[in-house]
Protein backbone atom coordinates (compact mmCIF):
# COMPACT_ATOMS: atom_id res chain seq x y z
CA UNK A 1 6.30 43.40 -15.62
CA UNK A 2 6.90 41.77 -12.39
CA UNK A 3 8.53 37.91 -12.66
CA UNK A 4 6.00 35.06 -11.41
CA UNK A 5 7.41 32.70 -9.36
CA UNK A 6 6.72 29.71 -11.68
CA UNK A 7 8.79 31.22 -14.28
CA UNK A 8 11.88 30.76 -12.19
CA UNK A 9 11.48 27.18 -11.86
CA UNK A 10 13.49 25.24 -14.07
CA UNK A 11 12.09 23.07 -16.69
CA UNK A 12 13.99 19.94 -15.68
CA UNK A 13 12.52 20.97 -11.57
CA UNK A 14 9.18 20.91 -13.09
CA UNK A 15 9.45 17.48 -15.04
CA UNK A 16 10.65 15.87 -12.73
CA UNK A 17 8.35 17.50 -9.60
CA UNK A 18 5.44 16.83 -11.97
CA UNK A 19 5.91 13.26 -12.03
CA UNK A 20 4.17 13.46 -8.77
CA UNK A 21 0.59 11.56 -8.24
CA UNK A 22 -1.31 14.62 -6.35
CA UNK A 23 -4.66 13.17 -5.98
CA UNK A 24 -5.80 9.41 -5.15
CA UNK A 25 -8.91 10.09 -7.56
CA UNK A 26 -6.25 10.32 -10.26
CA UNK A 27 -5.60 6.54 -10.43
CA UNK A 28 -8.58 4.90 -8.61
CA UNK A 29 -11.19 7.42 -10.20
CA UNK A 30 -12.82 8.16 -6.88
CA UNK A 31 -12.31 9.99 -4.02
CA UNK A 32 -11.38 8.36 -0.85
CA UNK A 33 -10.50 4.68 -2.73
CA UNK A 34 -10.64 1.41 -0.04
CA UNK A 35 -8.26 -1.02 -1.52
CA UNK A 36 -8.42 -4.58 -0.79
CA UNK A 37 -5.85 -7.13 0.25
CA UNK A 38 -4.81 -9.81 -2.00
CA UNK A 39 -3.17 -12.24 0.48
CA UNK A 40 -1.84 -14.59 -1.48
CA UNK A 41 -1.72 -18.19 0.27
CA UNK A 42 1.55 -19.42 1.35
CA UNK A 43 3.99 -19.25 -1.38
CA UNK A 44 6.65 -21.94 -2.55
CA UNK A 45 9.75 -21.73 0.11
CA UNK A 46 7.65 -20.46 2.94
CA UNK A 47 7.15 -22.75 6.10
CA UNK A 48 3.62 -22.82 5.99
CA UNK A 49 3.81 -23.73 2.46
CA UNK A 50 1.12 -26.70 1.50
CA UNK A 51 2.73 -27.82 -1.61
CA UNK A 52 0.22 -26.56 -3.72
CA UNK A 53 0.81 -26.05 -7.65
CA UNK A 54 0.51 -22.45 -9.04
CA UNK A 55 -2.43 -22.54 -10.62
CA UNK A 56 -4.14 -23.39 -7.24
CA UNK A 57 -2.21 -20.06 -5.92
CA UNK A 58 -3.71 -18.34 -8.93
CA UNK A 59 -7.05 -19.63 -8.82
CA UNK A 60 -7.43 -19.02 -4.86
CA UNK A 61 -5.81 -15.11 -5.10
CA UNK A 62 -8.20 -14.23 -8.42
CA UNK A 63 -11.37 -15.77 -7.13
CA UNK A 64 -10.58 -13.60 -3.95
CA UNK A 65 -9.67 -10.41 -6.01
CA UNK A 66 -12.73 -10.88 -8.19
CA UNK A 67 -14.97 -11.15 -5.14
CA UNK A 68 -12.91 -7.46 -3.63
CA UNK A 69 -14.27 -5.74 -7.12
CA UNK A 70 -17.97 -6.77 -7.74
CA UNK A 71 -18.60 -6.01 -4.14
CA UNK A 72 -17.07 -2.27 -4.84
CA UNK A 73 -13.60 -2.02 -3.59
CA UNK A 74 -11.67 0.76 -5.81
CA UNK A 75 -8.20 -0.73 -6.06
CA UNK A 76 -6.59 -4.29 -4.68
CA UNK A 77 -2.98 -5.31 -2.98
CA UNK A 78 -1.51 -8.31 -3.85
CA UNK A 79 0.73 -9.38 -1.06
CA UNK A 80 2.82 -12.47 -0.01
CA UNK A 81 1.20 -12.10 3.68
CA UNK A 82 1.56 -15.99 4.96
CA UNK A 83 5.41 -16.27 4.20
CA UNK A 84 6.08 -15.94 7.18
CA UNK A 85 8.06 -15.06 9.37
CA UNK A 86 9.48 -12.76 6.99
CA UNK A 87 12.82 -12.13 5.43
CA UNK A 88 14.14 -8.59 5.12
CA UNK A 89 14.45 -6.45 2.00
CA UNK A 90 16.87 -8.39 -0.51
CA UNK A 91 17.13 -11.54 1.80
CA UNK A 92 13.91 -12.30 0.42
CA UNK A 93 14.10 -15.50 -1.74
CA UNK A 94 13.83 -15.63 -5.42
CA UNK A 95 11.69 -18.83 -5.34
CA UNK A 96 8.86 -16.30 -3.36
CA UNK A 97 9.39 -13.36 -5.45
CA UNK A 98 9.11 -15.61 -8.81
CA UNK A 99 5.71 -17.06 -7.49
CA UNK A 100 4.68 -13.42 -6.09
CA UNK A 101 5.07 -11.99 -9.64
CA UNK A 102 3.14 -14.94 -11.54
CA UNK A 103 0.28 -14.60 -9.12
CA UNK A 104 0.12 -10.86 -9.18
CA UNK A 105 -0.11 -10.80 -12.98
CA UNK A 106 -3.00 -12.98 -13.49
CA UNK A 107 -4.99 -10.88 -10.53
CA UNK A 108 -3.96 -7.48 -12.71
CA UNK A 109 -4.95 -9.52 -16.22
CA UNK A 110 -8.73 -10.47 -13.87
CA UNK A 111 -9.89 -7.48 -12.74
CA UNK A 112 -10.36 -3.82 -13.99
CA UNK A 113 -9.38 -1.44 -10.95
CA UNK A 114 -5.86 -0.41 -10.32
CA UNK A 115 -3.60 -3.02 -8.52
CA UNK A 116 -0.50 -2.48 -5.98
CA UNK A 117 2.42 -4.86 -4.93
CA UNK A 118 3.60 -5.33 -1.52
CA UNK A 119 6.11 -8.16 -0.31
CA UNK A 120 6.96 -8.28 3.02
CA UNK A 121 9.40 -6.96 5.08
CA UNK A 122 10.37 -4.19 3.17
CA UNK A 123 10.81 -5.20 -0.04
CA UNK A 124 11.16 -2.15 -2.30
CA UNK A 125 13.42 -3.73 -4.80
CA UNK A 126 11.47 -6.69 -4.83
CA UNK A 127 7.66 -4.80 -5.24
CA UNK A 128 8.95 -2.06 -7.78
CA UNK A 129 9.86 -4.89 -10.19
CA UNK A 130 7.15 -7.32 -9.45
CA UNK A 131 4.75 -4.55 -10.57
CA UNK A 132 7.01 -3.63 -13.66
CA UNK A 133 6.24 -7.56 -14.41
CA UNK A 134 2.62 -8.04 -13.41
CA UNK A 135 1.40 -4.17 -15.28
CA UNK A 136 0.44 -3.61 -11.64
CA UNK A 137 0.27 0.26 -10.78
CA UNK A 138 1.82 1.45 -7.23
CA UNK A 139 3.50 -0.43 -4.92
CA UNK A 140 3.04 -0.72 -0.97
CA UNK A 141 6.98 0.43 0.66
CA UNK A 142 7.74 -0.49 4.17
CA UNK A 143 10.13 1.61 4.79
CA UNK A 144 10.87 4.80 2.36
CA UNK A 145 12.98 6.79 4.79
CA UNK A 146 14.72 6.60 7.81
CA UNK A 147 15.66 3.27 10.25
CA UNK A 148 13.37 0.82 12.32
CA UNK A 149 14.05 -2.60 14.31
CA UNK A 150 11.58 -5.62 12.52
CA UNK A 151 9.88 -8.05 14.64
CA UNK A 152 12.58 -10.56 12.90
CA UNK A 153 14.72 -8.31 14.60
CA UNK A 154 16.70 -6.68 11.36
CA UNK A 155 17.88 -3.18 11.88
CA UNK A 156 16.49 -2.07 8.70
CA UNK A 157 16.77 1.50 7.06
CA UNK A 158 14.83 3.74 3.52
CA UNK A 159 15.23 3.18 -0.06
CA UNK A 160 14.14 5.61 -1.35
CA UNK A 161 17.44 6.66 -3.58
CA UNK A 162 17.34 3.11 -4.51
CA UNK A 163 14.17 2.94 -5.83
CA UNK A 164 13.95 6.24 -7.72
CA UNK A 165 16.66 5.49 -9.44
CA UNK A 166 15.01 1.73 -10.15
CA UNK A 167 12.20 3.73 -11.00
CA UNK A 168 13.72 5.94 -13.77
CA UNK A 169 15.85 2.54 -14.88
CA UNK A 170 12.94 0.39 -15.61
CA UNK A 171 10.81 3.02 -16.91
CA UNK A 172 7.98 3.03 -14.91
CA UNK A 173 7.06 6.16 -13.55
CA UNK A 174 3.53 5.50 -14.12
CA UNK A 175 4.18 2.52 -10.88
CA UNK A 176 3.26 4.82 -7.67
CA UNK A 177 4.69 4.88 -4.20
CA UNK A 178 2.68 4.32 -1.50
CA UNK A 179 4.81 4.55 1.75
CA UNK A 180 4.66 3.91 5.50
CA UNK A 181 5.81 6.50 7.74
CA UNK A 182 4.59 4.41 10.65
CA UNK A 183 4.72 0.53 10.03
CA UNK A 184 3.18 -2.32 11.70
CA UNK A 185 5.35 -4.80 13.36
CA UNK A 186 8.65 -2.56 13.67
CA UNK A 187 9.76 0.28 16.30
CA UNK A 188 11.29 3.17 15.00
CA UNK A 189 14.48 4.73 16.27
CA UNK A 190 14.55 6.77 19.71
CA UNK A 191 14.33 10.56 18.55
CA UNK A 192 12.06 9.75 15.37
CA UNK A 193 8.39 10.67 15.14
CA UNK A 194 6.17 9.14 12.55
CA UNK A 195 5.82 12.95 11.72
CA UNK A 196 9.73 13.23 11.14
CA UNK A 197 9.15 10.19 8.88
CA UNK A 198 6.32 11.56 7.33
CA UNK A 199 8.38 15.28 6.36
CA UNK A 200 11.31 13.26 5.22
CA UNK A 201 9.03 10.93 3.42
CA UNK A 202 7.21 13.62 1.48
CA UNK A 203 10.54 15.44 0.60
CA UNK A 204 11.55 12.33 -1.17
CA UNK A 205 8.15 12.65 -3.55
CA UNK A 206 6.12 9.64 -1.92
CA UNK A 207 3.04 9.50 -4.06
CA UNK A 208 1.13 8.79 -0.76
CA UNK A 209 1.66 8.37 2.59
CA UNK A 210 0.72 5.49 4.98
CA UNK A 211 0.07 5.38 8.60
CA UNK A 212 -1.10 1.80 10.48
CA UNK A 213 -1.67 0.66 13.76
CA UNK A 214 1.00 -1.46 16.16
CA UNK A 215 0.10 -4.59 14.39
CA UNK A 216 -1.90 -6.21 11.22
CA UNK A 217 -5.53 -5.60 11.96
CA UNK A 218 -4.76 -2.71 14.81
CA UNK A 219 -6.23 0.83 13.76
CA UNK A 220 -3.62 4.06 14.37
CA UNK A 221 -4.26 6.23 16.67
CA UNK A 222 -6.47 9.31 15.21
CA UNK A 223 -4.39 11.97 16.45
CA UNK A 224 -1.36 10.73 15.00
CA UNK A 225 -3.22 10.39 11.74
CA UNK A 226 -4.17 13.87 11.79
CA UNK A 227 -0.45 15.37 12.50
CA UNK A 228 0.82 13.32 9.63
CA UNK A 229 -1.79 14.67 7.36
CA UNK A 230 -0.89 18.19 8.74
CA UNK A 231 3.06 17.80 7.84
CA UNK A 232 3.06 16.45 4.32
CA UNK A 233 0.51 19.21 3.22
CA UNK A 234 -1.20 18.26 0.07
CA UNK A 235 0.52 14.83 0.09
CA UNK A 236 -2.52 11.74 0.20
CA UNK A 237 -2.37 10.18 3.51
CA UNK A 238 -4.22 6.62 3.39
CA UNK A 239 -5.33 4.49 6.53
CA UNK A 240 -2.97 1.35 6.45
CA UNK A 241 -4.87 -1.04 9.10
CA UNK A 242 -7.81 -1.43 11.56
CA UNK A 243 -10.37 -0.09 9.48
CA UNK A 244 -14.00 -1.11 10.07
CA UNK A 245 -17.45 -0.45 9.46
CA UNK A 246 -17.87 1.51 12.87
CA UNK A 247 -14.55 3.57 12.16
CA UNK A 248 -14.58 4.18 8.74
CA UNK A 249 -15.95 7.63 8.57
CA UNK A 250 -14.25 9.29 11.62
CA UNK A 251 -11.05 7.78 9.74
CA UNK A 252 -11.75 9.27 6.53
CA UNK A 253 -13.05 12.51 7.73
CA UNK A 254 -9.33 12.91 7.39
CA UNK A 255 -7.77 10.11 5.64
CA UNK A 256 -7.76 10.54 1.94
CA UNK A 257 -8.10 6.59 1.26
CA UNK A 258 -8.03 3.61 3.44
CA UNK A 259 -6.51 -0.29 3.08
CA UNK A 260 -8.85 -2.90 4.35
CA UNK A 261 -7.64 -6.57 4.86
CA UNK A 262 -8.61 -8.07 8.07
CA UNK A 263 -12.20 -6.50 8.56
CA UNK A 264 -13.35 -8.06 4.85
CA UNK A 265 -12.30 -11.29 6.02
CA UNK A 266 -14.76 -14.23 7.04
CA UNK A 267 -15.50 -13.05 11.02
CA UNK A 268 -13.05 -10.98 10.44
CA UNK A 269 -10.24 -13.09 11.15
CA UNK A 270 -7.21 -12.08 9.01
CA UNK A 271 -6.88 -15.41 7.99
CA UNK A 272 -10.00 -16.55 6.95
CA UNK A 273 -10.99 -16.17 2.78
CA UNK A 274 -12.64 -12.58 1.97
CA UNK A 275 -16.11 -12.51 3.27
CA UNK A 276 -18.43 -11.04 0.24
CA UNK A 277 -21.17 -9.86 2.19
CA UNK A 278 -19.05 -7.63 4.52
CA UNK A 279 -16.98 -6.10 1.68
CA UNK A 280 -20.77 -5.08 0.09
CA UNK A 281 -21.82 -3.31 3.04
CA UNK A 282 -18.66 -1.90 3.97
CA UNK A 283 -18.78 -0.40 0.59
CA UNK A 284 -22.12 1.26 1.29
CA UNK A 285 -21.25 2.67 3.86
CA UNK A 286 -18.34 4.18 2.64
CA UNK A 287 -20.52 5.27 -0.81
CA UNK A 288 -22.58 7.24 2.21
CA UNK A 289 -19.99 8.74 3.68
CA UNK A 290 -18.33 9.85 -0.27
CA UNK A 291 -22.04 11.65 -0.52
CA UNK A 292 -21.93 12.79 2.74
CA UNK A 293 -18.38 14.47 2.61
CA UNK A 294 -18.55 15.94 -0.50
CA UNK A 295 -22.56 17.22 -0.76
């Protein structure tokens, strides 16, 4: 009797290769899930911060995650957007990570859908444990794999190692990564391709893959999203910025998901406080174009 391939693979290969999150519907229950931003006001230590106590941060990021989920969104970010400008990986302070966690537990504890961490730039470290303390369920990283210049003007390079090995310390392989291959306000290295990002970011067992426009709000390019989605195979590629009523299903014709912050926002300015009434008829549209794609 000829030997199957899967029978040569050993048991430890598939544990660990099995961890894997293969489909988005898996966690958010749907196919092609919009998750909303949580963007938490400014938090204690950053410049624009008003003084305000924390259970005016609370109150102001669960009234805004609570309006995301009755008007349909499928899964919610909570992120520490207004600290800015933004420190770097572990520069960033413990006085906005401690307020980032509080916050981002109460807005898991208020709402039923799954919730992700991200904390700007690039903190990996910073998200994987904020989640592990809020019960949140995948986390947003900046920068998986290879090197990039920040706007702050850090030369700043992957953790992936790092945080698969936090991963496997803290227990929490149930917290997925969600990772950039082409990230808003950075460059990437001369002689890397978001599409050299994206291969080395799938070999490293990204749950999903993320590619944005230039800058918060911008839309990428729809070429580029369609050679990323060609690279990592059956890797989840999700839209990271500029989606919008009018580009939401050429997007997710090949998208598998999409993250919408600035178009749910009062007039759309990024911002304003979410904007109930345009997160309710994005999400019929995008209930059209789940009928539409899969009748």
């Amino acid at each position: 009797m000829p030997v199957k391939l899967e029978d040569l693979i050993p048991e430890w290969a598939k544990e660990f290769y099995g961890r894997r999150l293969r489909r988005l519907k898996d966690l958010f229950e749907v196919s092609k899930p919009i998750i909303g931003m949580v963007h938490l006001i400014p938090l204690p230590g950053s410049p624009a911060y008003g003084g305000w106590s924390m259970d005016e941060i609370i109150e102001n990021a669960v009234k805004e995650a609570k309006i995301l989920v009755e008007n349909g969104v499928d899964g919610l970010i909570v992120e520490n957007m207004w600290d800015l400008p933004y420190y770097v990986g572990k520069e960033i302070p413990p006085e906005e990570i401690a307020a980032h966690a509080v916050a981002a537990r109460e807005v898991v504890k208020s709402v039923n859908v799954p919730v992700g961490i991200t904390s700007i730039h690039n903190g990996g470290r910073v998200a994987l444990s904020i989640a592990k303390a809020a019960g949140a369920k995948f986390i947003r990283v900046c920068l998986y794999t290879g090197s990039l210049l920040w706007d702050t003007g850090q030369l700043d390079h992957g953790n992936a190692a790092e945080l698969m090995r936090l991963r496997k310390l803290l227990d929490a392989w149930d917290i997925r990564f969600f990772a950039d291959v082409y990230k808003k306000h950075a460059v990437i290295f001369p002689g890397i391709t978001p599409e050299i990002h994206a291969i080395w970011t799938d070999f490293y067992l990204a749950d999903a893959v993320i590619v944005t426009g230039r800058m918060t709000g911008d839309a990428p390019d729809l070429d580029l999203v369609k050679s990323v989605k060609q690279v990592v195979g059956e890797t989840p590629v999700i839209i990271g910025s500029g989606v919008n009523i009018e580009n939401v299903e050429e997007l997710l014709s090949i998208g598998d998901g999409a993250i919408v912050g600035t178009y749910f926002k009062v007039k759309g300015v990024t911002q304003n406080p979410v904007d109930p009434e345009r997160v309710r008829k994005f999400m019929e549209k995008v209930r059209e174009i789940r009928l539409k794609q899969n009748g």
